[in-house]
N, C-alpha and C. Protein backbone atom coordinates (compact mmCIF):
# COMPACT_ATOMS: atom_id res chain seq x y z
N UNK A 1 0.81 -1.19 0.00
CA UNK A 1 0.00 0.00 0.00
C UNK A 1 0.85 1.27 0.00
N UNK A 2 2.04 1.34 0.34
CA UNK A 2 3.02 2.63 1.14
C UNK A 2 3.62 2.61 -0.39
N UNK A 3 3.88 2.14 -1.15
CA UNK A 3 4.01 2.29 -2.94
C UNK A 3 2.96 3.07 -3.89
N UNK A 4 1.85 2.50 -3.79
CA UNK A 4 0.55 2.85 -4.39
C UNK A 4 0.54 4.35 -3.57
N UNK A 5 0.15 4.63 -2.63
CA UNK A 5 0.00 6.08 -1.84
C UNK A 5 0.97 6.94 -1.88
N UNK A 6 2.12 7.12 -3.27
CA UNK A 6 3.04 8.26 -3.80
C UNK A 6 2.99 8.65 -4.45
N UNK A 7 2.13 8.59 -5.50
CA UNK A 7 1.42 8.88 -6.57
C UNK A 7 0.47 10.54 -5.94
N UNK A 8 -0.39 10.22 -5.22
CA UNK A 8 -1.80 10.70 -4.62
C UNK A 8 -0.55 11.67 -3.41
N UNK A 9 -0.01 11.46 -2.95
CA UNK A 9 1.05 11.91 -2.13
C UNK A 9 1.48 13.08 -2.65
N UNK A 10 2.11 12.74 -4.07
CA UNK A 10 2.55 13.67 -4.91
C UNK A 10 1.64 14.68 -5.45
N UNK A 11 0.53 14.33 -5.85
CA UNK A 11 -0.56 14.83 -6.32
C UNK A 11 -1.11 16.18 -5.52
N UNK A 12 -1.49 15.22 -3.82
CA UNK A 12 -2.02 16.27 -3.05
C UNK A 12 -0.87 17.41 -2.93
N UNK A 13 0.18 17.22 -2.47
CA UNK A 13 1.51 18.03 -2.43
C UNK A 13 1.58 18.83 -3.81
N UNK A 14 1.49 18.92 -5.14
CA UNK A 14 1.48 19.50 -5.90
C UNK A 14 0.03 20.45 -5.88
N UNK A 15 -0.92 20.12 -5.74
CA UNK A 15 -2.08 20.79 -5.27
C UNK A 15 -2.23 21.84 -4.28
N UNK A 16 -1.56 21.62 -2.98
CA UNK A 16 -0.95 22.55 -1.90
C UNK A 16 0.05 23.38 -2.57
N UNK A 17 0.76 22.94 -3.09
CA UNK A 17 1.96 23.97 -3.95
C UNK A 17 0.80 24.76 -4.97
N UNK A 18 -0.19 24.59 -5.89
CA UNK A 18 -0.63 25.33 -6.30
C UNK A 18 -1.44 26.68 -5.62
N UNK A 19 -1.60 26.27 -4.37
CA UNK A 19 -2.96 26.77 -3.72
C UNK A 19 -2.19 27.91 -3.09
N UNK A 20 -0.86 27.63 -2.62
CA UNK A 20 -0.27 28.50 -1.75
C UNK A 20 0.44 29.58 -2.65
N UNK A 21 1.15 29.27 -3.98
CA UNK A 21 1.48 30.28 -5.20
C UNK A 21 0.11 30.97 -5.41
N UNK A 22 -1.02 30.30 -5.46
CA UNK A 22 -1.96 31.19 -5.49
C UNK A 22 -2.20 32.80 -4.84
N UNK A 23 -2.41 32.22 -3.53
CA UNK A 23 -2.43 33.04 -2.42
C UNK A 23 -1.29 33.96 -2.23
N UNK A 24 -0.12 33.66 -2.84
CA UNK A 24 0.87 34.62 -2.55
C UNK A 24 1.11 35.31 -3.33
N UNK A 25 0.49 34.91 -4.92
CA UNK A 25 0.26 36.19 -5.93
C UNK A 25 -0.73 36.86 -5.71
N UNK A 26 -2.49 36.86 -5.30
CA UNK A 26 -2.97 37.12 -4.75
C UNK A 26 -2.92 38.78 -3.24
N UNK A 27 -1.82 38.13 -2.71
CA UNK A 27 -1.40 39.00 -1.63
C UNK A 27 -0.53 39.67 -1.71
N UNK A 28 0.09 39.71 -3.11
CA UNK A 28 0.74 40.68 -3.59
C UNK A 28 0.45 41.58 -4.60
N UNK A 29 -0.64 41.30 -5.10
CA UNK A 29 -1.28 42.17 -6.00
C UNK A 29 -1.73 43.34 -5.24
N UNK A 30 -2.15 44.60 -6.06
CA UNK A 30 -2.14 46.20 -5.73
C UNK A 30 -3.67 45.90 -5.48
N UNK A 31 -4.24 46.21 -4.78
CA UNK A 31 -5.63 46.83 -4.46
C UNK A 31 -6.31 47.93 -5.27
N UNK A 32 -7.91 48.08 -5.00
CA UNK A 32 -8.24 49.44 -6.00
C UNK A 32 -6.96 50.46 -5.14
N UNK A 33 -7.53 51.16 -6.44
CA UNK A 33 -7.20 53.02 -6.07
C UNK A 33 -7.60 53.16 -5.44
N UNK A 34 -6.39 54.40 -4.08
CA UNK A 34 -6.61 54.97 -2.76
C UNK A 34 -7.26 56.19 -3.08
N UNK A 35 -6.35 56.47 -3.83
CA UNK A 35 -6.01 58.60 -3.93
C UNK A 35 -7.85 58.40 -5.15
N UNK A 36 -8.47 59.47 -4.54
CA UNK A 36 -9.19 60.01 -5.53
C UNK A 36 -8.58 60.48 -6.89
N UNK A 37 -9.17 59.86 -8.23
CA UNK A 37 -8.90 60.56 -9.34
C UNK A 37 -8.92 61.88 -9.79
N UNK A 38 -8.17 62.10 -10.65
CA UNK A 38 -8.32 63.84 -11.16
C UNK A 38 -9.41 63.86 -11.47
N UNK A 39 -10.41 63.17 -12.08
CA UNK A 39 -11.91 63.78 -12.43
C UNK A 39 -12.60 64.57 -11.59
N UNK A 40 -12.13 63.90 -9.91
CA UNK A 40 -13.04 64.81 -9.02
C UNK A 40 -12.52 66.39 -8.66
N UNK A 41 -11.23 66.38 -9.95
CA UNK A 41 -10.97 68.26 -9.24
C UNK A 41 -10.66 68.72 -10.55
N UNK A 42 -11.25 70.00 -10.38
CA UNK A 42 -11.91 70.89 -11.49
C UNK A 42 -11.34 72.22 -11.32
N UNK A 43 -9.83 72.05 -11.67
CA UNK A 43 -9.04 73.22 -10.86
C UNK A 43 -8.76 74.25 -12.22
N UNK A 44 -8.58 75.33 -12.50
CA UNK A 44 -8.38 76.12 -13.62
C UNK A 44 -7.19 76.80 -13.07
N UNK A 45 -6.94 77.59 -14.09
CA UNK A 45 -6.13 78.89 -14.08
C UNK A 45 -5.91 79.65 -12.49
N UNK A 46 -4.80 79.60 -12.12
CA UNK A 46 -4.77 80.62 -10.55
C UNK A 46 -5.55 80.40 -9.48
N UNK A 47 -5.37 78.59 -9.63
CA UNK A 47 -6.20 78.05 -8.13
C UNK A 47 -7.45 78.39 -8.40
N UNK A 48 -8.29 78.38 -9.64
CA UNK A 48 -10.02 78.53 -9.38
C UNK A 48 -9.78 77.19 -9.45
N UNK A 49 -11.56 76.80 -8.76
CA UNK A 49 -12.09 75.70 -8.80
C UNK A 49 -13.55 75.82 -8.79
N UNK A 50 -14.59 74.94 -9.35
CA UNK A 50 -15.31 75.31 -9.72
C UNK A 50 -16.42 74.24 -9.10
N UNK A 51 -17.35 74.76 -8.10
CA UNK A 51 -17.97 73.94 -7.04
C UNK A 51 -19.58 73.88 -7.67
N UNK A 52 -20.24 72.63 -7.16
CA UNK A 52 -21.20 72.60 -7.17
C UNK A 52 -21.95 71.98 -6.00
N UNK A 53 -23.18 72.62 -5.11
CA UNK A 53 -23.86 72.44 -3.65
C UNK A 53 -24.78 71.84 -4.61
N UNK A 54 -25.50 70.66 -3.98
CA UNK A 54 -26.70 70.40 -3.77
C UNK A 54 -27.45 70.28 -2.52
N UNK A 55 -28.03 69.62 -2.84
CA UNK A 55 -28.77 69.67 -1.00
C UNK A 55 -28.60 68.95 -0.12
N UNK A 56 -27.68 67.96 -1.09
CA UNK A 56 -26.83 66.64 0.10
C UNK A 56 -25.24 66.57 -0.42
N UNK A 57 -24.74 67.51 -1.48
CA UNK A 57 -22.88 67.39 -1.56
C UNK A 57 -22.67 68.30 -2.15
N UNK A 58 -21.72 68.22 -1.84
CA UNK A 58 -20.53 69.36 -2.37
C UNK A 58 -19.77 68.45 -3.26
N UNK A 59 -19.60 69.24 -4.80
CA UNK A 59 -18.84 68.72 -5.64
C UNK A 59 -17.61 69.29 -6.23
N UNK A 60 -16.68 68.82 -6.44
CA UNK A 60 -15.83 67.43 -6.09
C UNK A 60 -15.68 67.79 -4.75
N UNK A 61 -15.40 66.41 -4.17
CA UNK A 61 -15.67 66.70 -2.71
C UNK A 61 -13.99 66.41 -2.28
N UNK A 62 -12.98 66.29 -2.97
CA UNK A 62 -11.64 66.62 -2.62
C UNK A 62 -10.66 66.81 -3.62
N UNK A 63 -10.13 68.75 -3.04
CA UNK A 63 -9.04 69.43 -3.90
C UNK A 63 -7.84 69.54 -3.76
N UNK A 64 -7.11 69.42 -4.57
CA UNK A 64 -5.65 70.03 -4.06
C UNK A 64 -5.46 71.62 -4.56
N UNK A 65 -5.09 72.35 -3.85
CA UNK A 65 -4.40 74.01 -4.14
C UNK A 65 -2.74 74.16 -3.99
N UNK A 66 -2.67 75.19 -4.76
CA UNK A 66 -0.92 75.59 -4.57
C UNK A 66 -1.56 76.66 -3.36
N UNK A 67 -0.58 77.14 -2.74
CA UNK A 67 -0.36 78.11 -1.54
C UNK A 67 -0.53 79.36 -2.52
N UNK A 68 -1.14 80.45 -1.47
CA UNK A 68 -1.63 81.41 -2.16
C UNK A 68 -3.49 81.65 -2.30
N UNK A 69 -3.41 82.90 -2.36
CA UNK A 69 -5.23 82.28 -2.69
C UNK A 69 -6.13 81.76 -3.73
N UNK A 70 -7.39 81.36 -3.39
CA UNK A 70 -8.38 79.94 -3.72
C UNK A 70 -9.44 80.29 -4.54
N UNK A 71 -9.85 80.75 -5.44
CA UNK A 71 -11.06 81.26 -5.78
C UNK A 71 -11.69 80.66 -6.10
N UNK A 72 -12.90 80.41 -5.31
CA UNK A 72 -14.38 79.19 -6.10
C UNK A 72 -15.29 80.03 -6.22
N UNK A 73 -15.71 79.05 -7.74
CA UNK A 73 -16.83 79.62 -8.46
C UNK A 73 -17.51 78.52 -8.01
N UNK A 74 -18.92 78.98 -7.54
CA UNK A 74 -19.38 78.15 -6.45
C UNK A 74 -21.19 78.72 -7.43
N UNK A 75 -21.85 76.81 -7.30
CA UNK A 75 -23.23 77.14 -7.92
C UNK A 75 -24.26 76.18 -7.39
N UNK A 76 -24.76 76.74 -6.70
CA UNK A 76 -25.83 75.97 -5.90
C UNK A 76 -26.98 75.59 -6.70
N UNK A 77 -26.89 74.33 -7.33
CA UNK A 77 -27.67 73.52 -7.87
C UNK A 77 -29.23 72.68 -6.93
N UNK A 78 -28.93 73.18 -5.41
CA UNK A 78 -29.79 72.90 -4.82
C UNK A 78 -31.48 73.39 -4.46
N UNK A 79 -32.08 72.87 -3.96
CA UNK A 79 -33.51 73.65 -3.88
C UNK A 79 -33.57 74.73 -2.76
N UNK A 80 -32.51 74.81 -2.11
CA UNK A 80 -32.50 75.80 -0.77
C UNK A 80 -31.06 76.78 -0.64
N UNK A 81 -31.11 77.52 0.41
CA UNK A 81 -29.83 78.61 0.45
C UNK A 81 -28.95 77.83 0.85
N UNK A 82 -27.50 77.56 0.55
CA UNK A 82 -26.23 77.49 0.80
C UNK A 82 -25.36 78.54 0.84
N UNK A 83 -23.98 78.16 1.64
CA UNK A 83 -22.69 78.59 1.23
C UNK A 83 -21.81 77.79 1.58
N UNK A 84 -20.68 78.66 1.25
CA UNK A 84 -19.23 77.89 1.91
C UNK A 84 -18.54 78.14 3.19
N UNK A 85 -17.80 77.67 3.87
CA UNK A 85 -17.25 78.57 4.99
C UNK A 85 -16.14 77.19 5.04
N UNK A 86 -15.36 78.06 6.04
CA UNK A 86 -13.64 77.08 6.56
C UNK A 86 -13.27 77.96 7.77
N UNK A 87 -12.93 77.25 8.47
CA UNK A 87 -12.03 77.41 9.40
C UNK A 87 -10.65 77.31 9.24
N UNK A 88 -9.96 78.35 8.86
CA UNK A 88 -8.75 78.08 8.53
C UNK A 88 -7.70 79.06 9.19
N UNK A 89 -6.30 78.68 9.71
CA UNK A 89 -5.62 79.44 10.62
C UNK A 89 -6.14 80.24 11.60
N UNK A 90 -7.25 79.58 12.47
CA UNK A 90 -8.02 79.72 13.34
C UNK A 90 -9.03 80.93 13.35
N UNK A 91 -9.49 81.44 12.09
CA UNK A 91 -10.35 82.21 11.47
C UNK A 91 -11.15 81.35 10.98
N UNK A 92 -13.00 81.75 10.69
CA UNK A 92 -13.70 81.47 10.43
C UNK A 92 -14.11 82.31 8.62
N UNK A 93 -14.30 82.01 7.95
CA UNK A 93 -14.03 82.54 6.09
C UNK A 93 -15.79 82.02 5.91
N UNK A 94 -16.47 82.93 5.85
CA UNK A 94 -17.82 82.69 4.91
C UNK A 94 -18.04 83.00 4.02
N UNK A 95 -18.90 82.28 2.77
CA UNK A 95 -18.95 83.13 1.57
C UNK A 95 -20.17 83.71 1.41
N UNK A 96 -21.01 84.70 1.21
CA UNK A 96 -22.64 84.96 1.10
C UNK A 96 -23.25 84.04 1.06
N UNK A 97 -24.42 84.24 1.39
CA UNK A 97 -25.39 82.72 0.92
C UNK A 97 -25.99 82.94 -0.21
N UNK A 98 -25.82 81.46 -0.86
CA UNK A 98 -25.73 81.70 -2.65
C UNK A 98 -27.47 80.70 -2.43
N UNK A 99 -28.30 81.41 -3.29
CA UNK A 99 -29.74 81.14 -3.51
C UNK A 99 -29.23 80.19 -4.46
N UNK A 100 -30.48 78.99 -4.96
CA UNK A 100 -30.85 78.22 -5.74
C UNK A 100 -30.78 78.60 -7.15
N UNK A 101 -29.70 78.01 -7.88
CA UNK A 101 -29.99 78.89 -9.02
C UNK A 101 -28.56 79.69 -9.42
N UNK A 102 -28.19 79.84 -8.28
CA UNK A 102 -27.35 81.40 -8.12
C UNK A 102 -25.50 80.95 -8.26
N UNK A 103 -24.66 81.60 -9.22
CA UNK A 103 -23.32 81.20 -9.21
C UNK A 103 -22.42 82.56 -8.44
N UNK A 104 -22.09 82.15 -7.64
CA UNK A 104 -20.98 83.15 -6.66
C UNK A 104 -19.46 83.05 -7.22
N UNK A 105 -18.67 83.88 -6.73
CA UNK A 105 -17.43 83.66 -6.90
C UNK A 105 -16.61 84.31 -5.25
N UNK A 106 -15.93 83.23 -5.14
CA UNK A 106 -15.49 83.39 -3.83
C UNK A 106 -13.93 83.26 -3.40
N UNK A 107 -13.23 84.15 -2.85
CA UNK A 107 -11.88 84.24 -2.74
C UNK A 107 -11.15 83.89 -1.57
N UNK A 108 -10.75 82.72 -1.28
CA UNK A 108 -10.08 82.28 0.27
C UNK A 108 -8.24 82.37 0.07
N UNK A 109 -8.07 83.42 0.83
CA UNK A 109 -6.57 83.70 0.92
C UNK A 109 -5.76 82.04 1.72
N UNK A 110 -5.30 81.41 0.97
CA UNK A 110 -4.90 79.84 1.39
C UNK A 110 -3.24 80.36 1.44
N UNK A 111 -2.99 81.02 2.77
CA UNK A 111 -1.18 81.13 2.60
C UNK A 111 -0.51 79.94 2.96
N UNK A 112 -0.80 79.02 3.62
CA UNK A 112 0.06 77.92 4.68
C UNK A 112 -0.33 76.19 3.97
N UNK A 113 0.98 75.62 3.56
CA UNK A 113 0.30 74.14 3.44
C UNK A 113 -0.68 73.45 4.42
N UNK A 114 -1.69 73.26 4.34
CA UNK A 114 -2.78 72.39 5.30
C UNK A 114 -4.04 71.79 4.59
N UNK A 115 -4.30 70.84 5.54
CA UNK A 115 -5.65 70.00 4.84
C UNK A 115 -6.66 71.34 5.73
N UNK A 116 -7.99 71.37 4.80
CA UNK A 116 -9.10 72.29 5.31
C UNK A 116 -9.86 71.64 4.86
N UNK A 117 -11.25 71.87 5.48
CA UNK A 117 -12.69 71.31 4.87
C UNK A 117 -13.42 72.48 4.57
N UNK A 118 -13.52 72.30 3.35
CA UNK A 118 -14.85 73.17 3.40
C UNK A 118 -16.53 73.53 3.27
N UNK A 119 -17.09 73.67 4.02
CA UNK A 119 -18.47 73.44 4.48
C UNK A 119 -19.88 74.34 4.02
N UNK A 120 -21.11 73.94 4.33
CA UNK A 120 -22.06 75.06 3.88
C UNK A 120 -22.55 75.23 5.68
N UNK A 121 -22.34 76.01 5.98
CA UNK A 121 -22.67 76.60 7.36
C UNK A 121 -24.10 76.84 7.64
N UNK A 122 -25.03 76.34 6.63
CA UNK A 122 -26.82 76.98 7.04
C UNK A 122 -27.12 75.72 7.77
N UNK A 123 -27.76 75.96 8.36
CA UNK A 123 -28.66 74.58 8.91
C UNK A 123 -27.53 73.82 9.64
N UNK A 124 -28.54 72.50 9.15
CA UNK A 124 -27.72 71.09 9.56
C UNK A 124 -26.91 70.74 7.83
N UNK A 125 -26.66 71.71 7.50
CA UNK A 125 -26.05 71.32 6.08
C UNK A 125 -24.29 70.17 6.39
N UNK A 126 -24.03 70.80 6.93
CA UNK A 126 -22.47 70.19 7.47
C UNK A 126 -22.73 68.88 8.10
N UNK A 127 -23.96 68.72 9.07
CA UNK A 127 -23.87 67.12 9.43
C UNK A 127 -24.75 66.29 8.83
N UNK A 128 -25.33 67.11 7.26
CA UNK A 128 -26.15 66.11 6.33
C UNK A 128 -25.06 65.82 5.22
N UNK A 129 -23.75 66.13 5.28
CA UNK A 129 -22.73 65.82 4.46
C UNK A 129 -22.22 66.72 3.55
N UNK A 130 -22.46 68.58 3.52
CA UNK A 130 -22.34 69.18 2.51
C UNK A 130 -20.76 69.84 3.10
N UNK A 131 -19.85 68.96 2.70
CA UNK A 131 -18.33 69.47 2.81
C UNK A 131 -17.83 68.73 2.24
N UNK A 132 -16.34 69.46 1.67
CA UNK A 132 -15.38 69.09 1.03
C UNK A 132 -13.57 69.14 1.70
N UNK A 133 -12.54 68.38 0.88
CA UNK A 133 -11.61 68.27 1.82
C UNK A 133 -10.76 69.55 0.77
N UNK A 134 -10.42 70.29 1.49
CA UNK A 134 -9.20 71.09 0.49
C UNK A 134 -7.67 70.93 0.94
N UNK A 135 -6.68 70.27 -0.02
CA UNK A 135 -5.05 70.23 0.91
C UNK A 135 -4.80 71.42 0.24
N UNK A 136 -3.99 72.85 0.61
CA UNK A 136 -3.35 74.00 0.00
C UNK A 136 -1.97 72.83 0.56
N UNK A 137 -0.81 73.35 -0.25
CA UNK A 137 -0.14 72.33 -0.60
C UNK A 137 0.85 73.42 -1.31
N UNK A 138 2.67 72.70 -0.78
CA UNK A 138 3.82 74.07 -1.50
C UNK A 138 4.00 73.64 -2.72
N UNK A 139 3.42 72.39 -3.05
CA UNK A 139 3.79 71.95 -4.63
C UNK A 139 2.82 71.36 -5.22
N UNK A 140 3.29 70.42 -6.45
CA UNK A 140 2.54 69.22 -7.08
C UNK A 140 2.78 68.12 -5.64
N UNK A 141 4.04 67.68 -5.62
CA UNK A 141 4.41 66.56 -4.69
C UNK A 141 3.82 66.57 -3.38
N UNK A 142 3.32 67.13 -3.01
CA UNK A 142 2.66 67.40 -1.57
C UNK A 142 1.12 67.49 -1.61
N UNK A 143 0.61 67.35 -2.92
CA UNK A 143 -0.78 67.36 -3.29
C UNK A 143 -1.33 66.12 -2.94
N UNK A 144 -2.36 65.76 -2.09
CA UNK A 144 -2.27 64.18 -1.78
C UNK A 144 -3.83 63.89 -2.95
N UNK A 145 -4.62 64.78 -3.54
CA UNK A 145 -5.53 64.58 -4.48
C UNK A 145 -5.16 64.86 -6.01
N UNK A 146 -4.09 65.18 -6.18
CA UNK A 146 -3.64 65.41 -7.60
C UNK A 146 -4.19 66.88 -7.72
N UNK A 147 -3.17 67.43 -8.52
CA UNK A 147 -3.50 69.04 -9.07
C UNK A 147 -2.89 69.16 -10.59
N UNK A 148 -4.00 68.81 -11.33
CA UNK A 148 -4.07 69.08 -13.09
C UNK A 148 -4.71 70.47 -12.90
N UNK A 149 -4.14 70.63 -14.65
CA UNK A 149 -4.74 71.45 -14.97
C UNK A 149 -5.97 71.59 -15.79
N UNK A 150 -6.72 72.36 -16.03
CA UNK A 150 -8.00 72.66 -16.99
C UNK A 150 -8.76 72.07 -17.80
N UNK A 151 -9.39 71.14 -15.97
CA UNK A 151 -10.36 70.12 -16.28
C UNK A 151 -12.09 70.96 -16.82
């Protein structure tokens, strides 16, 4: 019997060798994408970016900026009043409240590399999800969302 059972020996053992090359190509392969794509930032000429509120997001909901200031053209596609606001270098930055309908243009002096969020301050707008992440950032390389140009 200990003759006959090296065959099947071999077999199962080659089978385990497949299973475990499996698993270890497997666990070395790359995962999805971390970093949000450039589609979600809509950056132009001299740090504009170009926002859109609804009544449940803010679109694209994460930017990268160079240092310096931020100008969003900001258009509330929603059925109610919005704006923007940030807390940034321990100042509070609001932008008017932009009616339904209505396209603003809004200027945030961004001097210092930092991540910021930026929010619609009416209501419960901020804890129904209407914010975005902004990194101002000293370069490309420090941009953790990508910064193209003239999407």
């Amino acid at each position: 019997m200990v003759i006959g059972s090296r065959p099947a020996a071999r077999r199962m053992l080659l089978v385990v060798a497949v299973l475990l090359s499996a698993l270890a190509l497997a666990a070395c392969a790359g995962g999805p994408e971390t970093m949000p794509s450039d589609e979600r930032v809509t950056p132009g000429p001299g740090n504009t970016f170009s926002i859109t509120i609804t009544d449940d997001a803010i679109t694209p909901d994460n930017l990268s900026a160079a240092m310096g200031p931020i100008t969003f053209q900001i258009t509330n596609s929603g059925s109610r009043v919005h704006n923007l606001a940030v807390n940034y270098n321990g100042i509070h930055h609001q932008s008017p409240d932009i009616q339904p309908g209505e396209t603003i243009t809004w200027t945030l002096a961004g001097h210092t590399p930092s991540p910021v969020v930026i929010y619609s301050s009416i209501g419960n707008d901020r804890a129904n999800g209407l914010e975005a992440n902004v990194w101002i950032a000293t370069g490309e390389a420090d941009a953790p969302f990508g910064h193209g140009e003239g999407h």
